[in-house]
C-alpha atoms as a PDB file:
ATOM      1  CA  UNK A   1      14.299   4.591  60.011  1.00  0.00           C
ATOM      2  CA  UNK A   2      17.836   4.170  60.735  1.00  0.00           C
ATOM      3  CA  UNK A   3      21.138   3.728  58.572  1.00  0.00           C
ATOM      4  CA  UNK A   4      20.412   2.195  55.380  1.00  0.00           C
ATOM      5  CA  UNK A   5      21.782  -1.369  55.121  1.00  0.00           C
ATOM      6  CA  UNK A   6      21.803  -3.189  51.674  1.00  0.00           C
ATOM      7  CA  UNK A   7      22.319  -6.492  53.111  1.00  0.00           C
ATOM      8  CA  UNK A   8      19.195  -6.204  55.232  1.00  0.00           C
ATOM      9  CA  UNK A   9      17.017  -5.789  52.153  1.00  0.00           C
ATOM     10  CA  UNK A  10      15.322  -9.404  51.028  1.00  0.00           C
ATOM     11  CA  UNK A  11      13.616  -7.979  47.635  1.00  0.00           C
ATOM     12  CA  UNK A  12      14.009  -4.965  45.557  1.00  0.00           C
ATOM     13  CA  UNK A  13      10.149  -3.797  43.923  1.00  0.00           C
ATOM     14  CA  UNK A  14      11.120  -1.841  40.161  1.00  0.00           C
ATOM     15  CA  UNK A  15       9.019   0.479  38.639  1.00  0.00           C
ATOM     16  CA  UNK A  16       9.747  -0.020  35.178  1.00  0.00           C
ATOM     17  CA  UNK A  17       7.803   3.301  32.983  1.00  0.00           C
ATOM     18  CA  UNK A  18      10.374   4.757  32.316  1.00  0.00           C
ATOM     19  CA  UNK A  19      12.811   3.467  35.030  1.00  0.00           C
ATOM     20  CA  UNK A  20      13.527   0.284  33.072  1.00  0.00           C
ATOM     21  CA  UNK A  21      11.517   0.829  29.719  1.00  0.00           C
ATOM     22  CA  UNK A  22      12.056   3.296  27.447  1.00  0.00           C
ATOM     23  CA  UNK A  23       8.771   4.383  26.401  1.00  0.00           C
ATOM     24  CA  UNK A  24       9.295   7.986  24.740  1.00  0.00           C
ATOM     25  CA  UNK A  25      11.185   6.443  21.983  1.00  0.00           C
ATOM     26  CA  UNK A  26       9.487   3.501  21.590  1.00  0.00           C
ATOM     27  CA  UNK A  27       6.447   5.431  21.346  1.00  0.00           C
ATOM     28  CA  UNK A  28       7.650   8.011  19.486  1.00  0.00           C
ATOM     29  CA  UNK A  29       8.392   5.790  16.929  1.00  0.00           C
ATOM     30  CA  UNK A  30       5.135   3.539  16.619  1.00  0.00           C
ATOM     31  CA  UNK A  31       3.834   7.013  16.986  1.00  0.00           C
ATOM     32  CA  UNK A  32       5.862   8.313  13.488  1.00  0.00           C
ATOM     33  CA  UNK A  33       5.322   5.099  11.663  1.00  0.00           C
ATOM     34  CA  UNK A  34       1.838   5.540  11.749  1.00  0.00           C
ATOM     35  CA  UNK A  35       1.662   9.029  10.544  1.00  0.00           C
ATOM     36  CA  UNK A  36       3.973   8.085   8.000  1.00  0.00           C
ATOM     37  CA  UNK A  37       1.661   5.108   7.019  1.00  0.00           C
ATOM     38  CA  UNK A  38      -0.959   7.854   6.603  1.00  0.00           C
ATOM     39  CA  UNK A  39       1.033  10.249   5.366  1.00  0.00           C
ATOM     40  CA  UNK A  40       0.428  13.154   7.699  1.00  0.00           C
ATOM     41  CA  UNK A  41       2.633  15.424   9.496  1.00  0.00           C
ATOM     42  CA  UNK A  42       3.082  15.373  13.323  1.00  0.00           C
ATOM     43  CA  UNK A  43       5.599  16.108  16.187  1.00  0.00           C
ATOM     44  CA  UNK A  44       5.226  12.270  16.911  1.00  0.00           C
ATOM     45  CA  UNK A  45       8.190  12.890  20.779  1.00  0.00           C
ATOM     46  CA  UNK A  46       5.830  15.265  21.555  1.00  0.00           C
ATOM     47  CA  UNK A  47       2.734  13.298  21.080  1.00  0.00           C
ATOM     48  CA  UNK A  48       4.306  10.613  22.763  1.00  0.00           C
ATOM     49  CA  UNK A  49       4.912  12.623  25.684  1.00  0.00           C
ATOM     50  CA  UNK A  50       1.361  13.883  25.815  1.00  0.00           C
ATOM     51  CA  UNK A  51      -0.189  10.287  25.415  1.00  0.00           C
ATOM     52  CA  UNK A  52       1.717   9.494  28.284  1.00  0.00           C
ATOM     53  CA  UNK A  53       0.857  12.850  30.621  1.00  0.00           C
ATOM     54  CA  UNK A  54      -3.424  12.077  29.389  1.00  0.00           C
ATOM     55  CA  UNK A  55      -3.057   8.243  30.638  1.00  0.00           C
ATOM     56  CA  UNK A  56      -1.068   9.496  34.002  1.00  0.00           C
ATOM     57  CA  UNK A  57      -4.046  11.864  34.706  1.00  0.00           C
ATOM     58  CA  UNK A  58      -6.172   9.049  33.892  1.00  0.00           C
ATOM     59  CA  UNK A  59      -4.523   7.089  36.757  1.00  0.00           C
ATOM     60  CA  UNK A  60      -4.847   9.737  39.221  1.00  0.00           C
ATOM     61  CA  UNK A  61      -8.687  10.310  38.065  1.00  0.00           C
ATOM     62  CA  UNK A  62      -8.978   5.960  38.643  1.00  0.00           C
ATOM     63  CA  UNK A  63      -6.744   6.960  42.282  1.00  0.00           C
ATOM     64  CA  UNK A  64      -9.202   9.638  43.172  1.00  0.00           C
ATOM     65  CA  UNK A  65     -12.778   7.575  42.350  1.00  0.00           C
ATOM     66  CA  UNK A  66     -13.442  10.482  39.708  1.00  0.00           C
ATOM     67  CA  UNK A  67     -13.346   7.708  37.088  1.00  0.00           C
ATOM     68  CA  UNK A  68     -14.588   3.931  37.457  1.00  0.00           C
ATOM     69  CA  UNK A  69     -11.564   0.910  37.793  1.00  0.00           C
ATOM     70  CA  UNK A  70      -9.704   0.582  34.760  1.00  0.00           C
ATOM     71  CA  UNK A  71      -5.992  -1.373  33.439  1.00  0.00           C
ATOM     72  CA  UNK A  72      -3.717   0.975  32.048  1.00  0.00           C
ATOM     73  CA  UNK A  73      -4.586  -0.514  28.363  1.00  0.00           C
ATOM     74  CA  UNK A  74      -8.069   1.050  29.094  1.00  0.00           C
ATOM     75  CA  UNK A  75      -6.126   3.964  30.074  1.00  0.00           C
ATOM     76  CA  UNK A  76      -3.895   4.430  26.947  1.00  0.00           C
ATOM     77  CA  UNK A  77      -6.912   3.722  24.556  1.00  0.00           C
ATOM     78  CA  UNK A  78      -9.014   6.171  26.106  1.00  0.00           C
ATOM     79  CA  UNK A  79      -6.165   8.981  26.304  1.00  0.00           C
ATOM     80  CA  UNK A  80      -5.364   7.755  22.572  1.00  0.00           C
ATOM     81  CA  UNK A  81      -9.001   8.702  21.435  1.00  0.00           C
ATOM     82  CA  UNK A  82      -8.599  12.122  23.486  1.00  0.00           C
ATOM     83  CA  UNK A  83      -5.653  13.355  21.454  1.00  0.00           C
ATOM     84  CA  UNK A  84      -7.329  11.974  18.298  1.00  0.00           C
ATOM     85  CA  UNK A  85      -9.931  13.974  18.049  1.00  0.00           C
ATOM     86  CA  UNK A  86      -7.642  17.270  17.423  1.00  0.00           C
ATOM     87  CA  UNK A  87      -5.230  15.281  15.544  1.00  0.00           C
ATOM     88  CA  UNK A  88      -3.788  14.874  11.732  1.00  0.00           C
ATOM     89  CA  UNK A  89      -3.693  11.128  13.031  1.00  0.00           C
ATOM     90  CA  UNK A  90      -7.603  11.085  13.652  1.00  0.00           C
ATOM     91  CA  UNK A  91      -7.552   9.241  10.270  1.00  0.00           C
ATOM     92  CA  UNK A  92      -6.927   6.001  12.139  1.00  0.00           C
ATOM     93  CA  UNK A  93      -9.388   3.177  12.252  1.00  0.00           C
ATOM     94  CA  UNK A  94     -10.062   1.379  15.603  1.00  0.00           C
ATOM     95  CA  UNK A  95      -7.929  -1.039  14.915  1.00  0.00           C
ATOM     96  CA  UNK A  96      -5.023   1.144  13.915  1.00  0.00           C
ATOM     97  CA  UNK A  97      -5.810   2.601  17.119  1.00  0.00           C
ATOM     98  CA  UNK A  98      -5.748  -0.790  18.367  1.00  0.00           C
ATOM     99  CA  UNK A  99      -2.576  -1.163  16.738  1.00  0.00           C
ATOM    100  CA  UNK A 100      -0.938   1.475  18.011  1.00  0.00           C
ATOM    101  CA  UNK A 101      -1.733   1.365  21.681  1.00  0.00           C
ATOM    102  CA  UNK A 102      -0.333  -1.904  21.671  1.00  0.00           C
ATOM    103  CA  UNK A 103       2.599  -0.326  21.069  1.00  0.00           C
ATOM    104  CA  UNK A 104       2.940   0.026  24.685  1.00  0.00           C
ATOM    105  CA  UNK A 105       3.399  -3.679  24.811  1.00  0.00           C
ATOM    106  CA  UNK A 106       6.816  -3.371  22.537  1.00  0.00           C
ATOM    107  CA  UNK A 107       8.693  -1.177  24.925  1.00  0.00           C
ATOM    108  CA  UNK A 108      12.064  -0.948  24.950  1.00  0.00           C
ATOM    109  CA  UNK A 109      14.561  -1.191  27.569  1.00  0.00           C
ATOM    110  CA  UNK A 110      17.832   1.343  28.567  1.00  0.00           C
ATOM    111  CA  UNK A 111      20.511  -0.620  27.845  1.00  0.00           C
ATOM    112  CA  UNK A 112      21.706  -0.960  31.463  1.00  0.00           C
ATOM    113  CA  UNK A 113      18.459  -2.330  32.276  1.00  0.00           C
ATOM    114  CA  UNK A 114      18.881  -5.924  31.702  1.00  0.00           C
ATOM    115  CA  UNK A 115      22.517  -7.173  32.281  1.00  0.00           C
ATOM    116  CA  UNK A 116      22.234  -4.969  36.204  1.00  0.00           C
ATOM    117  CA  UNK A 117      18.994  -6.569  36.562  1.00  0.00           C
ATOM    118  CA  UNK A 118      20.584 -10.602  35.967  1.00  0.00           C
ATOM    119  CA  UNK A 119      23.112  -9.191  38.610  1.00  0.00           C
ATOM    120  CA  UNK A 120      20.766  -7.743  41.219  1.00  0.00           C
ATOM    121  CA  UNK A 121      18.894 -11.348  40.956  1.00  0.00           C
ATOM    122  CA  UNK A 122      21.702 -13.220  42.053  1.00  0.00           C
ATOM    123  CA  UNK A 123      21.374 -11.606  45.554  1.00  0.00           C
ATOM    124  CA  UNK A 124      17.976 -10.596  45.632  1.00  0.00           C
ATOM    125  CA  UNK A 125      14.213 -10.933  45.109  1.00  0.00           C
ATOM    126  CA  UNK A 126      13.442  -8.907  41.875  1.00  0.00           C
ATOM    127  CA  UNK A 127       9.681  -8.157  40.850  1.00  0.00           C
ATOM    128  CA  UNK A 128       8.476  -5.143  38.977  1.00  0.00           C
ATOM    129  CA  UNK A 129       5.459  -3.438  41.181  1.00  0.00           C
ATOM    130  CA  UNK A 130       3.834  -0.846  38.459  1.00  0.00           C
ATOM    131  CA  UNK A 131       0.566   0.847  37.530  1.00  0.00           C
ATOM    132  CA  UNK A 132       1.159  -0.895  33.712  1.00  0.00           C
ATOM    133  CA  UNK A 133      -0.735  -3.785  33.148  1.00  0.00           C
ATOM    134  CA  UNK A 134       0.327  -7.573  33.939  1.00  0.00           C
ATOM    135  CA  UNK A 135      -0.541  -8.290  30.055  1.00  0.00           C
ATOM    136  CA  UNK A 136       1.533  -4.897  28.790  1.00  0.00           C
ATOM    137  CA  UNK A 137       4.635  -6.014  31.703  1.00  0.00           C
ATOM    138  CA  UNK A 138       4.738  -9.569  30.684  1.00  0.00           C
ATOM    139  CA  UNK A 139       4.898  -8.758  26.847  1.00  0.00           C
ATOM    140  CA  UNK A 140       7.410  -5.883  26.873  1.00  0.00           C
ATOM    141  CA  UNK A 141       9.813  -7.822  29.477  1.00  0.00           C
ATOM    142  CA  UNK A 142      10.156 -10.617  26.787  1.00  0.00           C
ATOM    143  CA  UNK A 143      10.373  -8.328  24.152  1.00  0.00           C
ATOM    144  CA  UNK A 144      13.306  -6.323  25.650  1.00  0.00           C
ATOM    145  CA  UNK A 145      14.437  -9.438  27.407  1.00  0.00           C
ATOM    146  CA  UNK A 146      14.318  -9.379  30.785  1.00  0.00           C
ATOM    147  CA  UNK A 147      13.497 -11.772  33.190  1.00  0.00           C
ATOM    148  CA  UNK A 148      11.827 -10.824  36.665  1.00  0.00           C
ATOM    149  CA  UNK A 149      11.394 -13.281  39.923  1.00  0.00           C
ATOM    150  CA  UNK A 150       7.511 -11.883  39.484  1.00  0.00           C
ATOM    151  CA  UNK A 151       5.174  -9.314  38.141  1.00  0.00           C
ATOM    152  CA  UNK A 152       2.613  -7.565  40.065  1.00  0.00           C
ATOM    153  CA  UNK A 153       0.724  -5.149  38.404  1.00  0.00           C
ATOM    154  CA  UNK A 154      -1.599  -2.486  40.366  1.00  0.00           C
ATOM    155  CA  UNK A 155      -3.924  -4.378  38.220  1.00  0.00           C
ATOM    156  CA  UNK A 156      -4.120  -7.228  40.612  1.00  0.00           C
ATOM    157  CA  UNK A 157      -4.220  -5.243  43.874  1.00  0.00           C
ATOM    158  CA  UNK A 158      -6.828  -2.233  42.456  1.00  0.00           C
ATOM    159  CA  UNK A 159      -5.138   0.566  43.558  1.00  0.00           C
ATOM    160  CA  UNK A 160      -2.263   2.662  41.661  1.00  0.00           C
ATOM    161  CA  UNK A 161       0.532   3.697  43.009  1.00  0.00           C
ATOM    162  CA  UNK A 162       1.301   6.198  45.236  1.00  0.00           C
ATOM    163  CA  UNK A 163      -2.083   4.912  47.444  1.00  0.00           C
ATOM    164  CA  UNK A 164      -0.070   3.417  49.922  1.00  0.00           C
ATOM    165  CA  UNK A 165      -2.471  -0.097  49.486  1.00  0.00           C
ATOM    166  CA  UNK A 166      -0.771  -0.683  46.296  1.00  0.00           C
ATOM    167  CA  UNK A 167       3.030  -1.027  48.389  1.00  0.00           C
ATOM    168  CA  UNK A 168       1.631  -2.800  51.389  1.00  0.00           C
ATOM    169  CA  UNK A 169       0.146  -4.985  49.490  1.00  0.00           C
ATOM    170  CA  UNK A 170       3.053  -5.776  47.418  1.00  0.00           C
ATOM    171  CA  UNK A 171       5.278  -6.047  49.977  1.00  0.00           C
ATOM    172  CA  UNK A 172       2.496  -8.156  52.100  1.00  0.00           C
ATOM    173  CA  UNK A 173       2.617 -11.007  49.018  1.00  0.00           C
ATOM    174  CA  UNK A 174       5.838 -11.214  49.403  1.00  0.00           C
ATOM    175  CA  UNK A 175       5.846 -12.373  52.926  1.00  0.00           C
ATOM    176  CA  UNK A 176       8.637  -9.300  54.208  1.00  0.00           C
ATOM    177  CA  UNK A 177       8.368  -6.468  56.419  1.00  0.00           C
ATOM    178  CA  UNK A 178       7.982  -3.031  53.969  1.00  0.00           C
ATOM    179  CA  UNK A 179      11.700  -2.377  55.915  1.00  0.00           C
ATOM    180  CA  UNK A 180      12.995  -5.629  53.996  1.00  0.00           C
ATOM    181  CA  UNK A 181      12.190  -3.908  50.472  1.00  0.00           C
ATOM    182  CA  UNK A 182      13.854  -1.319  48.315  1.00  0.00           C
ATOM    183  CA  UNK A 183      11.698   0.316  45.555  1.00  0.00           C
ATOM    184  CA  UNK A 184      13.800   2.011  43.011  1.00  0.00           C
ATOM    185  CA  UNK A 185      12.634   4.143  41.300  1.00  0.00           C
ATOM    186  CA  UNK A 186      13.182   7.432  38.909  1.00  0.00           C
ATOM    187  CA  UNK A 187      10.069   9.285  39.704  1.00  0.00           C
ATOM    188  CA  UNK A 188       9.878  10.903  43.239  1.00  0.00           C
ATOM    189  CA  UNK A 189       6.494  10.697  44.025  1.00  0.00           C
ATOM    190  CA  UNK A 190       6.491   7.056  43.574  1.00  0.00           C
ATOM    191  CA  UNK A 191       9.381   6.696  45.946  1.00  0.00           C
ATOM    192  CA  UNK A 192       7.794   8.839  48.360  1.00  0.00           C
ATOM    193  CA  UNK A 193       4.694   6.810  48.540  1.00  0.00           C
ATOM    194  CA  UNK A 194       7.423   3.696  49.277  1.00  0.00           C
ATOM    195  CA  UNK A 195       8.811   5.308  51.916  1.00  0.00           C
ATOM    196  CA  UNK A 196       5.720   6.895  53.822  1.00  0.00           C
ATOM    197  CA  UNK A 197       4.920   3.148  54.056  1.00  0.00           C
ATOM    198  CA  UNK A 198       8.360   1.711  55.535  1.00  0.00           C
ATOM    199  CA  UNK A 199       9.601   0.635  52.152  1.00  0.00           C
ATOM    200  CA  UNK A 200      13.302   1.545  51.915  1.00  0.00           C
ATOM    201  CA  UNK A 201      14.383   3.575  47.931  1.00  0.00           C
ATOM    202  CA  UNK A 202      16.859   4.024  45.628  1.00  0.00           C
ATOM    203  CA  UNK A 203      16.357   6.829  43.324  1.00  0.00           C
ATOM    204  CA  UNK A 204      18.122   5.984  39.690  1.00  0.00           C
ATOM    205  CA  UNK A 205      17.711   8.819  36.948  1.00  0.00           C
ATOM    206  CA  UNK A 206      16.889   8.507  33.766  1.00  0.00           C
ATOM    207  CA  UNK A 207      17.846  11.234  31.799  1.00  0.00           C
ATOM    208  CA  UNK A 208      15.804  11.973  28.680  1.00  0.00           C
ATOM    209  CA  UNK A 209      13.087   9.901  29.912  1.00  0.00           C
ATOM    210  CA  UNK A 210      10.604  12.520  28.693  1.00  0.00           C
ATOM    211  CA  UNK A 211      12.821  13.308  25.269  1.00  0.00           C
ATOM    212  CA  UNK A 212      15.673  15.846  24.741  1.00  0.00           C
ATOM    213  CA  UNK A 213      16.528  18.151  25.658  1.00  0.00           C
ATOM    214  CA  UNK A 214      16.571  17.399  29.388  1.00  0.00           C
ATOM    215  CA  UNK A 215      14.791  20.207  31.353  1.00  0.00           C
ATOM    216  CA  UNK A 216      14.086  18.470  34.190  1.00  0.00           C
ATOM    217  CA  UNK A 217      15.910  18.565  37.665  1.00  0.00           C
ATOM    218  CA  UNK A 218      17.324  14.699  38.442  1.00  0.00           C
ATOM    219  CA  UNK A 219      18.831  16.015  42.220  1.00  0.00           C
ATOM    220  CA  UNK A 220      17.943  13.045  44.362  1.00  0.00           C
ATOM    221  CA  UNK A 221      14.954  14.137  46.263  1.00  0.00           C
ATOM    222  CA  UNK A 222      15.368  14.558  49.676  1.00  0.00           C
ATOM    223  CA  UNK A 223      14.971  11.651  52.452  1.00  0.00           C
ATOM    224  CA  UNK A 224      16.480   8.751  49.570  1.00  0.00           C
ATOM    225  CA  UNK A 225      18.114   6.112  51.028  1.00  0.00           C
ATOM    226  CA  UNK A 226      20.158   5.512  47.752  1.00  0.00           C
ATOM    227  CA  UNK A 227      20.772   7.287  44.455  1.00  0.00           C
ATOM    228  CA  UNK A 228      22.420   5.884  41.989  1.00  0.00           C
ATOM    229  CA  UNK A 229      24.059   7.272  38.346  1.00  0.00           C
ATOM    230  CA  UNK A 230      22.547   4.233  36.803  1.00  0.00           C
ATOM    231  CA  UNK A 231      21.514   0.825  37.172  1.00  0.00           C
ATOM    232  CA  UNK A 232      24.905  -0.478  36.618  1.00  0.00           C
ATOM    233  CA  UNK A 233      25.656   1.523  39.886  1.00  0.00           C
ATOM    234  CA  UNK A 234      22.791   0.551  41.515  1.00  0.00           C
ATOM    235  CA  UNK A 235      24.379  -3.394  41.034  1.00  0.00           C
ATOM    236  CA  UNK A 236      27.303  -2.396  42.501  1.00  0.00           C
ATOM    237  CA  UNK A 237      26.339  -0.116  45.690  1.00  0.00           C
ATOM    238  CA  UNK A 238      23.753  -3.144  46.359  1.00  0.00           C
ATOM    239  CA  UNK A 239      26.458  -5.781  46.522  1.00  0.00           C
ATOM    240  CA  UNK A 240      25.870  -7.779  43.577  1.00  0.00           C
END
């Protein structure tokens, strides 16, 4: 695909799960404060984690047609009610369950996140492409208060990412080339789905993503066009 130039790049596509929010801790949390409410006992991090890993599958059951169209709320409710059922927490009401999977639409951002993000829009397009839903995207940007040139959710184009429908498409609406976009991103496969499309990536780690202690490996995956230590980094080897 040739050298990779940042000044021939016209919009930058986020993931934010993780890449810009902070879910394990702000789930975690809502996750604790709820059995404390009820006064049970729980490894809330780890529930957290495996909340997360039941809606993911979800979204590759929606990706494979093993399981009808659905947003990513419908995806967290229904993995909810999964872990419930073997759960101290099973005590909840469907509204506390209501409650708490609206939790997802409180996340928190790193702290890098925002003030690299006001930078980056200075030079460049900035819109969040994600499986989350436009409802859950819209609430948790203004809650950790961040501000995006536009939002597109899988949601609107009916595929999730990695089917390579949900870049084109993204890329398509906003009038470029996919060799005119960057997707950053700290998950792999989702930059590899990018870039089997034409979409240029910037891998940016975020350690303890999934809790601590960190087990994972965070070596840029081969074929990256850019990996940066952070997003602060990210500003600076893009120019702005």
């Amino acid at each position: 695909m040739g050298e990779f130039d940042p000044g021939a790049m016209r919009a930058l596509t986020f993931d934010v799960g993780g890449t810009v929010f902070d879910w394990h801790h702000t789930i975690g949390d809502a996750v604790q404060q709820a059995a404390r409410t009820k006064g049970v006992q729980l490894d809330a991090a780890a529930f957290a984690n495996t909340w997360r890993r039941a809606m993911l599958q979800g979204v590759g059951e929606v990706r494979a047609g093993t399981l009808p169209w659905q947003n990513a709320d419908a995806l967290h409710r229904r993995a909810l009610d999964q872990l419930l059922q073997d759960s101290p927490l099973a005590v909840l009401s469907s509204a506390e369950r209501d409650d708490l999977t609206f939790a997802w639409h409180r996340l928190r951002a790193w702290p890098d996140a925002a003030p690299a993000l006001a930078r980056l829009r200075g030079r460049y397009t900035v819109v969040v492409l994600s499986i989350l839903s436009f409802s859950l995207l819209v609430d948790s940007s203004k809650h950790a208060g961040i501000a995006w040139d536009g939002i597109i959710s899988c949601e609107f184009i009916g595929r999730y990412k990695d089917d390579p429908a949900a870049y084109e498409t993204a890329v398509r609406w906003l009038g470029l080339r996919p060799e005119q976009a960057l997707m950053v991103a700290a998950h792999p496969w989702d930059l590899q789905g990018a870039a089997r499309v034409g979409l240029r990536t910037a891998y940016v780690p975020r350690p303890g993503e999934w809790g601590e202690p960190e087990t994972r490996d965070l070596t840029p995956p081969p074929g990256i066009d850019l990996a940066a230590a952070g997003f602060a980094d990210l500003a600076d080897r893009l120019g702005a």
